[in-house]
C-alpha atoms as a PDB file:
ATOM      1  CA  UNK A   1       0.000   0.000   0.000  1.00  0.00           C
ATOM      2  CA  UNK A   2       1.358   2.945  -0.718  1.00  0.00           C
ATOM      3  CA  UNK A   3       0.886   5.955   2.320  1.00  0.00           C
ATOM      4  CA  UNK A   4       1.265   9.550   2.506  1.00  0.00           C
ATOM      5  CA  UNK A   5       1.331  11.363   5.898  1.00  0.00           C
ATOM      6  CA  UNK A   6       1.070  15.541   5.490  1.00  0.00           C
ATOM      7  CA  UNK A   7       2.555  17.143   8.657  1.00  0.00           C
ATOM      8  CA  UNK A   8       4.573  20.728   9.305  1.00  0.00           C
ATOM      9  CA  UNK A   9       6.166  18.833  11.649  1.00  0.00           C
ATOM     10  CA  UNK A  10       9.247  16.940  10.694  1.00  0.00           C
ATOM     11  CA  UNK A  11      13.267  16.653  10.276  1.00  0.00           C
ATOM     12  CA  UNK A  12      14.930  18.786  11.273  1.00  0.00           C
ATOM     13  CA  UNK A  13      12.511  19.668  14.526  1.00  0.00           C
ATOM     14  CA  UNK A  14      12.327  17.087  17.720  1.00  0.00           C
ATOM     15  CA  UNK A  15       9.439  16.691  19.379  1.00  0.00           C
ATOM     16  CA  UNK A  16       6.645  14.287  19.812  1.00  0.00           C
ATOM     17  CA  UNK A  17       5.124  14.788  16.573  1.00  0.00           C
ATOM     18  CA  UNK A  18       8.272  14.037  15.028  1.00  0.00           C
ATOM     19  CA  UNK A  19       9.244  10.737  16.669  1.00  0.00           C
ATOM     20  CA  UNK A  20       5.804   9.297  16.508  1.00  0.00           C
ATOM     21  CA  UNK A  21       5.859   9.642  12.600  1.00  0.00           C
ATOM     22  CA  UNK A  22       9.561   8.800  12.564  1.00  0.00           C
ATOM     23  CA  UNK A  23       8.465   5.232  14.141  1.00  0.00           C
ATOM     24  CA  UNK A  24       5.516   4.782  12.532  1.00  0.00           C
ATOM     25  CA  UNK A  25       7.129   5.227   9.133  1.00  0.00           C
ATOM     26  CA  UNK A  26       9.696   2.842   9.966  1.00  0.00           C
ATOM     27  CA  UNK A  27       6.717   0.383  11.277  1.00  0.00           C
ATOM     28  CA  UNK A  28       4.874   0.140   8.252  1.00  0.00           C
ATOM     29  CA  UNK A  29       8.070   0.415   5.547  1.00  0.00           C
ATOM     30  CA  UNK A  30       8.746  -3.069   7.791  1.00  0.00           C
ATOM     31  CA  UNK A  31       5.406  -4.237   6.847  1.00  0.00           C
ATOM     32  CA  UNK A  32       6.170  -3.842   3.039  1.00  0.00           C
ATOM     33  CA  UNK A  33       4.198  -0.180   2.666  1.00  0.00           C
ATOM     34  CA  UNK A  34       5.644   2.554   0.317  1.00  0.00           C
ATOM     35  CA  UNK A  35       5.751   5.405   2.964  1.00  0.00           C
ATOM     36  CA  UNK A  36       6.235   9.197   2.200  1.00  0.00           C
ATOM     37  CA  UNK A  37       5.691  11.639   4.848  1.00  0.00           C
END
């Protein structure tokens, strides 16, 4: 499946928003989804 996630929040800020996307990216790219955030 193929996924797009629209945020204002991403590299190069830290916070919550951030790492929750960062992980769930790397959650569903391990699942075999085309991610791009």
């Amino acid at each position: 499946m193929r996924i797009l996630i629209v945020s204002d929040a991403w590299h190069p800020q830290i916070n919550g928003v951030v790492r929750t996307f960062t992980a769930l990216e790397r959650e569903l790219r391990a699942l075999g989804h085309t991610v791009r955030i």
